[in-house]
N, C-alpha and C. Protein backbone atom coordinates (compact mmCIF):
# COMPACT_ATOMS: atom_id res chain seq x y z
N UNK A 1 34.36 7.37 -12.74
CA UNK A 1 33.52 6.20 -12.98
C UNK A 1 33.62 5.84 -14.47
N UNK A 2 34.21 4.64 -14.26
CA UNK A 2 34.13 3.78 -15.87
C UNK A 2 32.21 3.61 -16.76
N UNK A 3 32.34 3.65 -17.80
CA UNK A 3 31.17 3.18 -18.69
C UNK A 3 30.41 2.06 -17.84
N UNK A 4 31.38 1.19 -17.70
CA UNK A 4 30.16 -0.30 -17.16
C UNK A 4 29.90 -0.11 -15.67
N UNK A 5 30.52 1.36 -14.75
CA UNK A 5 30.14 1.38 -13.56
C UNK A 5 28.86 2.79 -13.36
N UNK A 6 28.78 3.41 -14.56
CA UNK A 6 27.66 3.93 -14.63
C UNK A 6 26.73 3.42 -15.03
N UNK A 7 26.50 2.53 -15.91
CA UNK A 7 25.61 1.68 -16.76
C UNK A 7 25.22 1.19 -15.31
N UNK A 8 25.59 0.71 -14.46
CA UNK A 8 25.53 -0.48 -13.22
C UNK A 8 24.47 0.59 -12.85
N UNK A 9 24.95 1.49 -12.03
CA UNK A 9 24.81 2.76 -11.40
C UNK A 9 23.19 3.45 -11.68
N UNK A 10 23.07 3.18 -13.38
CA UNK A 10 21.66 3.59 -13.88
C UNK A 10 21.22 2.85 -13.75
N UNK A 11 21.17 1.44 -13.73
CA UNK A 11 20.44 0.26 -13.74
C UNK A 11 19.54 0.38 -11.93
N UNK A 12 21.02 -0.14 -11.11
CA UNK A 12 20.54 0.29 -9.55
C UNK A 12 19.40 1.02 -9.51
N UNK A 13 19.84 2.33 -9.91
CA UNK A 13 18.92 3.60 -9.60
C UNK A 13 17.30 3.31 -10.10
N UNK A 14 17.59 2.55 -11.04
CA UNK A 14 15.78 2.58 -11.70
C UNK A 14 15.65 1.25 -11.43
N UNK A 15 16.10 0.18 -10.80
CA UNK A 15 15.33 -0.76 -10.30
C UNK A 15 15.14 -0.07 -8.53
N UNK A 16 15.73 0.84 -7.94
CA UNK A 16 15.11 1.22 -6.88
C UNK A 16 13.84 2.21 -7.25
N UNK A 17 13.89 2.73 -7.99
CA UNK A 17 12.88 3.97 -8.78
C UNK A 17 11.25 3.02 -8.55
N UNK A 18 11.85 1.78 -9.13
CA UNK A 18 10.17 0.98 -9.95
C UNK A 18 9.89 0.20 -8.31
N UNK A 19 11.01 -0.54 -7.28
CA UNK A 19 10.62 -0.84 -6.37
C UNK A 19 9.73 0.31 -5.24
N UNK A 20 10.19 1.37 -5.41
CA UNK A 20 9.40 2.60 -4.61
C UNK A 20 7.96 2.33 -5.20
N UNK A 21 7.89 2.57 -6.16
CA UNK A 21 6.70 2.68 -7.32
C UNK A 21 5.87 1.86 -6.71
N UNK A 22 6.69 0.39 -6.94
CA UNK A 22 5.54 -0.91 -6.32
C UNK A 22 5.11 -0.31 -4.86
N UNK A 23 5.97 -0.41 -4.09
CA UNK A 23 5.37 -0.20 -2.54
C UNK A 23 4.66 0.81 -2.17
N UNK A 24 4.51 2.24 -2.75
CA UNK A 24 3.68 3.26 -2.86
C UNK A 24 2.29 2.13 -3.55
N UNK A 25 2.46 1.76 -4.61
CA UNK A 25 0.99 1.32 -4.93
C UNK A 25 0.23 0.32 -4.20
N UNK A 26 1.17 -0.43 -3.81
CA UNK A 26 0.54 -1.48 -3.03
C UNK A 26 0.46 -0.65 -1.56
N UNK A 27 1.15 0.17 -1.04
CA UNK A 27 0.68 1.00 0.37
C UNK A 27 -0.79 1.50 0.56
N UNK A 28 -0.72 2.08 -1.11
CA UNK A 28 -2.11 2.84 -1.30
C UNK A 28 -3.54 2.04 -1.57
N UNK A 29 -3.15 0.96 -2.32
CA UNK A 29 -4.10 -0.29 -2.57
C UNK A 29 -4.43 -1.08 -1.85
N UNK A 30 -3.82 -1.40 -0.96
CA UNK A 30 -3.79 -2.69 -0.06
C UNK A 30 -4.44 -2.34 0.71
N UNK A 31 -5.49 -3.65 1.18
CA UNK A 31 -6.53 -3.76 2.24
C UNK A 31 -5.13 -2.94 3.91
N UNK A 32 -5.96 -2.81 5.01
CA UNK A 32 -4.75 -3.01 6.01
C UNK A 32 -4.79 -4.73 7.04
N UNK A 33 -5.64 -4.97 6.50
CA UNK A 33 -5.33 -6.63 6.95
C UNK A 33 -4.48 -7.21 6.22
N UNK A 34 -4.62 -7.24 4.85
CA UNK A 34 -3.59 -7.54 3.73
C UNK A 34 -2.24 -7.01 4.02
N UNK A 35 -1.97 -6.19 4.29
CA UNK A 35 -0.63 -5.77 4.80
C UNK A 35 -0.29 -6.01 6.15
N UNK A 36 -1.16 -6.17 7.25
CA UNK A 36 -0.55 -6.96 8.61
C UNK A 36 -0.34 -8.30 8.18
N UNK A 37 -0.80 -8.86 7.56
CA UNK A 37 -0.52 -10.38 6.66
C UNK A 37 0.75 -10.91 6.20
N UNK A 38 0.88 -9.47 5.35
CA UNK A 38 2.37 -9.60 4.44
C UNK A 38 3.39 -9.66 5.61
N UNK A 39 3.31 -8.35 6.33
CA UNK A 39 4.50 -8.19 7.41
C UNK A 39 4.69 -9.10 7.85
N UNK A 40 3.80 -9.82 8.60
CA UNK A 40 3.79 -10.91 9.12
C UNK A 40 4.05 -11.85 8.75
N UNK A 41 3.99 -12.36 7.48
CA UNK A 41 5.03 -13.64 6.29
C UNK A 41 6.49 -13.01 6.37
N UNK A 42 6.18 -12.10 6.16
CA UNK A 42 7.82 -11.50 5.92
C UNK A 42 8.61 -11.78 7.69
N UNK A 43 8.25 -11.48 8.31
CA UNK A 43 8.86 -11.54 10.05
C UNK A 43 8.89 -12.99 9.93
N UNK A 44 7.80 -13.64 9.83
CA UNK A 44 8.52 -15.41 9.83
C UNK A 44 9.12 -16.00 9.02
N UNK A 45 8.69 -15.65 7.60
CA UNK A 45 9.29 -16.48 6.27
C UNK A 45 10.73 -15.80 5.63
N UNK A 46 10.47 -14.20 5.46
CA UNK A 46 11.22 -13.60 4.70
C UNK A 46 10.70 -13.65 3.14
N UNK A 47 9.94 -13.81 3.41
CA UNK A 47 8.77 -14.18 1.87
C UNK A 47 7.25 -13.69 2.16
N UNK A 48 6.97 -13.10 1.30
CA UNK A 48 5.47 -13.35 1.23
C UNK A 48 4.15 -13.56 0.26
N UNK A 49 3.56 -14.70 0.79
CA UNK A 49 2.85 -15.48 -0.69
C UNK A 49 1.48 -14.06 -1.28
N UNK A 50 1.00 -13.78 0.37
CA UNK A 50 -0.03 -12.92 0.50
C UNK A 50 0.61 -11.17 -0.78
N UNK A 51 1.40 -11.22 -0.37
CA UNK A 51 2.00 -10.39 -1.57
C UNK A 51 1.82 -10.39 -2.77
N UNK A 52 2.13 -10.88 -3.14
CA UNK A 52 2.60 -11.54 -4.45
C UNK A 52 0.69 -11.81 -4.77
N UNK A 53 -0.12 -12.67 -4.17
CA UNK A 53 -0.92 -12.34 -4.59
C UNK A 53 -2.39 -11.45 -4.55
N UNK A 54 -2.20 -10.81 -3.68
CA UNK A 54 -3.11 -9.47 -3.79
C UNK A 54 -1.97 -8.37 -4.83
N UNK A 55 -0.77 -8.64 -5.32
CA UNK A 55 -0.28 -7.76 -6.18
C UNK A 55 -0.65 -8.42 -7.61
N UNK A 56 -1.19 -9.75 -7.67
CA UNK A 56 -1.77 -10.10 -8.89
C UNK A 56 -3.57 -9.83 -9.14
N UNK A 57 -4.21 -9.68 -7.17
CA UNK A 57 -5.16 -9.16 -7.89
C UNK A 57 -5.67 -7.77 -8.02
N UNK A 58 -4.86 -6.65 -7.73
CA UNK A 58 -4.92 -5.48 -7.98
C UNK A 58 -4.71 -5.37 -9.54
N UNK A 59 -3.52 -6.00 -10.04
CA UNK A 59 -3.15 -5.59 -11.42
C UNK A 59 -4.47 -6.26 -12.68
N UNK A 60 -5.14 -7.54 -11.76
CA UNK A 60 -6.99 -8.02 -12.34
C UNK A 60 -7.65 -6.83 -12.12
N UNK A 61 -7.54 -6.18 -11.12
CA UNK A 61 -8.59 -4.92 -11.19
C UNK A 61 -8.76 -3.67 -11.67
N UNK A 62 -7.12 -3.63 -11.70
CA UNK A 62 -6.64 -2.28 -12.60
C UNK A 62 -7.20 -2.59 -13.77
N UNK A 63 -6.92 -3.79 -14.44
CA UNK A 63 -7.35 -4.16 -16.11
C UNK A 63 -8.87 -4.55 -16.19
N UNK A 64 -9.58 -4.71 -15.13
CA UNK A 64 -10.70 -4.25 -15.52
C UNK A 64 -11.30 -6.10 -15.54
N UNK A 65 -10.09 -7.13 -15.30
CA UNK A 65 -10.40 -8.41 -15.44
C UNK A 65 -11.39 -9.16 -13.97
N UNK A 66 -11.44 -8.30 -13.01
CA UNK A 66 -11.87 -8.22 -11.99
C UNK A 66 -12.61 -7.15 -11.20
N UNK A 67 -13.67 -7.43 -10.39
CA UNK A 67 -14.53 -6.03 -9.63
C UNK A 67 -13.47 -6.23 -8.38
N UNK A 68 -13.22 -5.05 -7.26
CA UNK A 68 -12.79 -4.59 -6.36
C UNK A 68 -13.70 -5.72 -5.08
N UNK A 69 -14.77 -5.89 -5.33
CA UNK A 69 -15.80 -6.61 -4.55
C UNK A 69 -15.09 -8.26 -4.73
N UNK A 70 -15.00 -8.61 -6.05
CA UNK A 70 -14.50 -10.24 -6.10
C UNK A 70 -13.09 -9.94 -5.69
N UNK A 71 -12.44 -9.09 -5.08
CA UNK A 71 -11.54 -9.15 -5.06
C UNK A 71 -10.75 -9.56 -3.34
N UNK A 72 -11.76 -9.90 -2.91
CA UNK A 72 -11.99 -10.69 -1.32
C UNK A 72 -11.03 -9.25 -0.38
N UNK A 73 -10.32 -9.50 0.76
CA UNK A 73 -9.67 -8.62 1.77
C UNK A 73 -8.35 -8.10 1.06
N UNK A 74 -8.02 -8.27 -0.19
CA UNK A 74 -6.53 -7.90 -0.33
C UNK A 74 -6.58 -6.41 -0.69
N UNK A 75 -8.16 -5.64 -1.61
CA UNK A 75 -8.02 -4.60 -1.58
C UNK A 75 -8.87 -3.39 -1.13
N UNK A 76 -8.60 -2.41 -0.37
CA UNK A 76 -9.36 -1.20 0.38
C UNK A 76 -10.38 -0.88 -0.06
């Protein structure tokens, strides 16, 4: 393996590393309606909006910019 096919190689590896990361946190965080939601965008759309934002308001709650309570069905 050449320089720029390991460089590739490390890159891969730790953008799969941080995607695990996300889905463990959001597995562990997420309401389970919030996640029959997502699946369910994802099976029709291949997208999901519900994602994207209960993953913006977990990261309000982590920082303290939000209570768990205002934080409606997205988190457990």
């Amino acid at each position: 393996m050449n320089k720029e096919e390991e460089r590739l190689a490390k890159e891969q590896a730790e953008q799969e590393a941080y995607e695990a990361q996300i889905i463990a946190e959001q597995d562990a965080n997420f309401s389970d309606e919030a996640k029959e939601q997502i699946q369910k965008e994802i099976d029709e759309e291949g997208y999901s909006q519900t994602s994207y934002y209960c993953d913006q308001v977990m990261t309000a709650v982590q920082r303290g910019d939000m209570t768990k309570e205002e934080a409606g069905g997205c988190l457990k």
